[in-house]
Protein backbone atom coordinates (compact mmCIF):
# COMPACT_ATOMS: atom_id res chain seq x y z
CA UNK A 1 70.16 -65.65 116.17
CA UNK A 2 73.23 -66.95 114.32
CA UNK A 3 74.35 -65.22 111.56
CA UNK A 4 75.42 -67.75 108.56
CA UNK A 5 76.16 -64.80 105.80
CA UNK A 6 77.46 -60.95 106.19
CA UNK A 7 78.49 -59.73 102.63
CA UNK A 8 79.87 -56.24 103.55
CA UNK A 9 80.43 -53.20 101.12
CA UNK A 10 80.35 -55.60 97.77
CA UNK A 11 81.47 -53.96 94.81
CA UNK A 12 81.87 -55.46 91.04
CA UNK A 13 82.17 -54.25 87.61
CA UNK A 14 82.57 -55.84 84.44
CA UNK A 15 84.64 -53.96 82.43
CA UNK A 16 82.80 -49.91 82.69
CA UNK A 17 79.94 -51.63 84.14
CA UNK A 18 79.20 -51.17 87.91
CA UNK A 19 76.32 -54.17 88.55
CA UNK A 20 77.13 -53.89 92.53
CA UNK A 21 78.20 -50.91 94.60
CA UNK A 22 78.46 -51.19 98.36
CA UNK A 23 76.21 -53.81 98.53
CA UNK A 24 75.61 -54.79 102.09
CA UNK A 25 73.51 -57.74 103.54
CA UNK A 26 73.16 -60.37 105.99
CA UNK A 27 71.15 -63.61 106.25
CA UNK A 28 70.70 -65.27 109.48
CA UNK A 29 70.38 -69.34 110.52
CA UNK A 30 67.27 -70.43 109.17
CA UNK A 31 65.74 -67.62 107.87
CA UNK A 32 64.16 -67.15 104.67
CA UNK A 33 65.19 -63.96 102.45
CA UNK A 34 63.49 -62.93 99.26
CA UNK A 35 65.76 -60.88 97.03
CA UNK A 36 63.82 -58.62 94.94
CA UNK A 37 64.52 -56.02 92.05
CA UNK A 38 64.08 -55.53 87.99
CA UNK A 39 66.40 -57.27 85.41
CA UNK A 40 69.68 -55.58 85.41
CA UNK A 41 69.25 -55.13 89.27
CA UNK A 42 72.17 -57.17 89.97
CA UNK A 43 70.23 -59.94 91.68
CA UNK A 44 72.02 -62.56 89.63
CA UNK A 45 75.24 -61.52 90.37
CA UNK A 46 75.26 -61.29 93.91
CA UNK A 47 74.05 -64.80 93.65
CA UNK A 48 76.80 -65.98 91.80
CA UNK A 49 79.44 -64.39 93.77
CA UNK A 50 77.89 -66.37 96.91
CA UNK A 51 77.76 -69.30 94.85
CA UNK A 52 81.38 -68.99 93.91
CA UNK A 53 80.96 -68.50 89.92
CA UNK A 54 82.69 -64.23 90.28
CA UNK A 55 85.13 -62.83 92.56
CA UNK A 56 83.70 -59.54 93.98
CA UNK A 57 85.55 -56.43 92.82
CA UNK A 58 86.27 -55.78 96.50
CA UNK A 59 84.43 -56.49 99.95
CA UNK A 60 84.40 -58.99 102.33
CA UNK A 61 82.33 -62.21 102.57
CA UNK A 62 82.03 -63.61 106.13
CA UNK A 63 80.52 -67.54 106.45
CA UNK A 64 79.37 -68.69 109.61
CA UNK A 65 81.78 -66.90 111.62
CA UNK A 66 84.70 -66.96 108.97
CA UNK A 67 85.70 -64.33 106.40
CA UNK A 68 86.30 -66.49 102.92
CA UNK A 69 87.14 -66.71 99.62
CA UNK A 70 84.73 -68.31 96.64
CA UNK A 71 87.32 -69.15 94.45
CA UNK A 72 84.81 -71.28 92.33
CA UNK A 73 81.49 -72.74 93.02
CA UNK A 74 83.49 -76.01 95.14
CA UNK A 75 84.52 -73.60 97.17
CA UNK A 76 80.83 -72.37 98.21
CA UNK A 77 79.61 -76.00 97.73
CA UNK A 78 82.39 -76.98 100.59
CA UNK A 79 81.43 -73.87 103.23
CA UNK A 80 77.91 -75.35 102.82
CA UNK A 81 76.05 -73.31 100.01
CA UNK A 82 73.56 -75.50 97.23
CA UNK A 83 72.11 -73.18 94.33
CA UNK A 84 69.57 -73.84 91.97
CA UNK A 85 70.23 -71.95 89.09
CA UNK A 86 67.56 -70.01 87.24
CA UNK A 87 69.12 -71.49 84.14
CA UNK A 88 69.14 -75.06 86.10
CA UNK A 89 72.45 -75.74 84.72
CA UNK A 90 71.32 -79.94 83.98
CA UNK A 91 72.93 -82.09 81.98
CA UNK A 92 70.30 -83.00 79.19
CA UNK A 93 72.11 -86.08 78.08
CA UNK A 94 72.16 -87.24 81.75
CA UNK A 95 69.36 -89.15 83.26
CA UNK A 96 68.09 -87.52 86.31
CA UNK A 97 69.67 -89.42 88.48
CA UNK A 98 72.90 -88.50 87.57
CA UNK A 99 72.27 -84.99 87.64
CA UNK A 100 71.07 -85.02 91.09
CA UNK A 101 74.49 -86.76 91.78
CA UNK A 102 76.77 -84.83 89.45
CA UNK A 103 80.38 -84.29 90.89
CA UNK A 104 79.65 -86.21 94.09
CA UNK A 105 78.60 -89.50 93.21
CA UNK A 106 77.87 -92.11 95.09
CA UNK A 107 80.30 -95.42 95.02
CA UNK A 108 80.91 -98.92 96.35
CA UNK A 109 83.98 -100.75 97.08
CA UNK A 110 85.89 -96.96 97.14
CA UNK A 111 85.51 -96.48 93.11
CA UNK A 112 82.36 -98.30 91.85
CA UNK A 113 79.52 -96.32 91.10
CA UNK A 114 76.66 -97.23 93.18
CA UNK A 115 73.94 -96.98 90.49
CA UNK A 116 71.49 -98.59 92.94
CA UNK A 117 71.96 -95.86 95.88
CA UNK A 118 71.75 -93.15 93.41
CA UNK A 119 68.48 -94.09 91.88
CA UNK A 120 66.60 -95.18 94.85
CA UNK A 121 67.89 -92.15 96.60
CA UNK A 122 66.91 -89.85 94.06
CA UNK A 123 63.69 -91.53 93.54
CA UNK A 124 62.61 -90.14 96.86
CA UNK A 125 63.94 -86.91 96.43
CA UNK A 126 61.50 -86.52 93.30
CA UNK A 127 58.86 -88.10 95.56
CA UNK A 128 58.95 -85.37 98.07
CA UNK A 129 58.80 -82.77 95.25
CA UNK A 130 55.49 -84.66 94.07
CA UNK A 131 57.56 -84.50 90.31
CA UNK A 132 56.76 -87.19 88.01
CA UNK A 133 60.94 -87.29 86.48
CA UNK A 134 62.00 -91.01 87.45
CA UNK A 135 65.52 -91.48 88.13
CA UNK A 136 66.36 -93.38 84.80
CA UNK A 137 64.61 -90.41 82.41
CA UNK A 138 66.78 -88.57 80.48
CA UNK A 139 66.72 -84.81 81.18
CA UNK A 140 66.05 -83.75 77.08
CA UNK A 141 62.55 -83.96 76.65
CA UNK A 142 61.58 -83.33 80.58
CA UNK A 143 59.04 -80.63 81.29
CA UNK A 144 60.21 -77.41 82.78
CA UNK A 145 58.59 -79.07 86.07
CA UNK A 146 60.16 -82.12 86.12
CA UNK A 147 63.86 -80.07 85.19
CA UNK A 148 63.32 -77.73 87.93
CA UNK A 149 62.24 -81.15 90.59
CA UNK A 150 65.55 -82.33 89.75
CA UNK A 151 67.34 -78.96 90.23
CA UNK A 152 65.99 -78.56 93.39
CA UNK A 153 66.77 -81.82 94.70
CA UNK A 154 70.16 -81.51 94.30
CA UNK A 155 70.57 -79.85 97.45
CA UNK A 156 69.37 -82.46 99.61
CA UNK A 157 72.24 -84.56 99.17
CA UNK A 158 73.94 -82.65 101.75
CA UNK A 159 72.88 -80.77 104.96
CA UNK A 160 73.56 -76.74 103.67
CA UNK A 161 73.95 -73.95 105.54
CA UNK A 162 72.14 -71.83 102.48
CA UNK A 163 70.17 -72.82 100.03
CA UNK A 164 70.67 -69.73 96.95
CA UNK A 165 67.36 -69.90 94.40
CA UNK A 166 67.05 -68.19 91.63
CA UNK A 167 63.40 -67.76 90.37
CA UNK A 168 62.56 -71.39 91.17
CA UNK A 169 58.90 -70.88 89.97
CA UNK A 170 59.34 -69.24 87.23
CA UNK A 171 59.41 -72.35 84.78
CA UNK A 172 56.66 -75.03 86.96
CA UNK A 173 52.78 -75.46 86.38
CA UNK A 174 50.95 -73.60 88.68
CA UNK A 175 49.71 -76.75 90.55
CA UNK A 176 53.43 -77.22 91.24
CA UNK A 177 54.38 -73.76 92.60
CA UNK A 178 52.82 -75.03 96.38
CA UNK A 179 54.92 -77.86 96.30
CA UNK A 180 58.30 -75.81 95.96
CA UNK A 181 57.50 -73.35 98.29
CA UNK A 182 56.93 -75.92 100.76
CA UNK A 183 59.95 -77.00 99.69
CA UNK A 184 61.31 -73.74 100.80
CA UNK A 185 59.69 -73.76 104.44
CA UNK A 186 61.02 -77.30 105.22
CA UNK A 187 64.47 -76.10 104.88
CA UNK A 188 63.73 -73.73 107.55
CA UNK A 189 62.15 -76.03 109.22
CA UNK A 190 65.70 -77.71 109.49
CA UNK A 191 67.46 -74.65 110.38
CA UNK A 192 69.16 -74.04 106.70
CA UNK A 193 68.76 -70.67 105.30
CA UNK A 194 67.52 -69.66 101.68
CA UNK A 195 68.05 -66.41 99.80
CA UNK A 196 64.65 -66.76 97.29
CA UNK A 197 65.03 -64.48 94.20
CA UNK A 198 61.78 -63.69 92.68
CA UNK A 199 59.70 -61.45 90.59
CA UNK A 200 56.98 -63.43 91.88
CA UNK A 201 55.59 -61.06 94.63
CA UNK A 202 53.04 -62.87 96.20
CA UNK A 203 55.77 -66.08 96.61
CA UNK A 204 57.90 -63.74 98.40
CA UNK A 205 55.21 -62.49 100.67
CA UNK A 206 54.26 -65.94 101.38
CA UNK A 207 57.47 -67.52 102.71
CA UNK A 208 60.02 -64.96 103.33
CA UNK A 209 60.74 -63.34 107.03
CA UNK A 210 62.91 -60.58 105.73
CA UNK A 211 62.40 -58.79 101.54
CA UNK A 212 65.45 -56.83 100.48
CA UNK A 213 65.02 -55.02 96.98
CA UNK A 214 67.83 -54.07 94.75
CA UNK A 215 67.91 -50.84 92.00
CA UNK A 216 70.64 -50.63 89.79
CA UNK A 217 73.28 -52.27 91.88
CA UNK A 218 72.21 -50.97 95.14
CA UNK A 219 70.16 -52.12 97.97
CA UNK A 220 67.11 -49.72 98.50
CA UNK A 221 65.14 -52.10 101.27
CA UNK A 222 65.82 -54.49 104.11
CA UNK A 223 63.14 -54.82 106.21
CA UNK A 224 60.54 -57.31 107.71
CA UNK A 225 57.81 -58.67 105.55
CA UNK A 226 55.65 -57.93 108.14
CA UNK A 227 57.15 -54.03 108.07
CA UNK A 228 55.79 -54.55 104.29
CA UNK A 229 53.36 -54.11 101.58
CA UNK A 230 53.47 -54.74 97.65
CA UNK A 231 52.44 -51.71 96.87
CA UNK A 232 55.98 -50.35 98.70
CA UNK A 233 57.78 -53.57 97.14
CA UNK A 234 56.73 -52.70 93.81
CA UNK A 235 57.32 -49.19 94.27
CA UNK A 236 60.66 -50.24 95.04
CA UNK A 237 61.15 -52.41 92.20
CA UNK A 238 60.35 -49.51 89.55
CA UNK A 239 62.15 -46.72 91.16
CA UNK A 240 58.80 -44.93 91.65
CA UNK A 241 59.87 -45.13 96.01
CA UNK A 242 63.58 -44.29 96.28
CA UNK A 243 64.13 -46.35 99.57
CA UNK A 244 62.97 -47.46 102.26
């Protein structure tokens, strides 16, 4: 199986504060990992140091094949990584449309806008997410479905490597939580990879092949979901299991 990320022996601090210390993990081509821990775990910021938002203290990142450097989140975008942001980072004077487009637009005649292509194309992108947002809606006012629909279809303009999500139930209805992590298998259906953060355990246990928890900075698990149970996972989480 090809391996798309190896972060090896990952430190960073912010100022006296160590939020990652010899963090070590790998994800493979189209697998599915849930990333797990309590707030303050340092979930977020390994995230955002794949996504190319922090430089790491010191370690090495290796993508597909390559050793790299995030510089900023074009970088990552470039090498083949999408995010969706726990915060969703939208534009909320933006219609959805052009969120879903932001930075990469699409345009005719080499410096047009192609309004037309962007709607219709995002129009089935909400479609497949089963989100009532329409392409023409401004974001203020949208439901904390309908921002996370457009969030997440964002990263099917292009054909990533990774996909990097960041509690992407956390804000949807419950009727819409099925749809998303559907979402989730089809990309590994299509061979891209996903690193799911969650403090939803039973989303985890539903789509992910491989659950690694983080305490405090530190990776405690990395095993098989089918090597696993919640009650270890949780046990995990808390601190009440030390590692496993």
């Amino acid at each position: 199986m090809k391996e798309i990320v190896n972060l090896s022996n990952i430190y960073k601090s912010f100022g006296a504060v160590q939020a990652l210390i010899g963090f070590n993990v790998s994800i493979n081509e189209g697998e599915i990992v849930g990333l797990m821990g309590d707030n303050g775990a340092g979930k977020s910021t390994l995230l955002k140091i794949l996504a190319g938002n922090f430089l790491p203290t010191s370690g090495n990142i290796n993508f597909n094949g390559e050793d790299v450097v995030f510089n900023n989140p074009n970088d990552a975008r470039r090498a083949g990584v999408e995010v969706v942001y726990q915060d969703l980072a939208l534009c909320d004077h933006l219609t959805a449309a052009k969120n879903i487009y932001l930075s990469r637009e699409a345009k005719k005649f080499g410096f047009l806008l192609d309004h037309k292509k962007m709607n219709e194309t995002s129009q089935k992108l909400l479609d497949q997410l089963n989100s009532s947002a329409r392409p023409n809606d401004v974001v203020t006012g949208m439901s904390g479905g309908q921002r996370q629909a457009i969030a997440i279809a964002r990263t099917r303009l292009s054909e990533p490597k990774i996909v990097l999500m960041d509690e992407p139930t956390a804000a949807v209805s419950v009727a819409q939580v099925p749809v998303i992590l559907d979402y989730i298998r089809s990309l590994k259906a299509q061979n891209h990879s996903v690193l799911l953060i969650s403090h939803r355990l039973p989303d985890i246990m539903e789509v992910c092949d491989r659950i690694v928890v983080m305490r405090l900075g530190e990776k405690v698990c990395d095993k098989n979901k089918a090597d696993c149970n919640p009650e270890e996972i949780t046990g995990l989480i808390t601190g009440a299991i030390k590692s496993a």
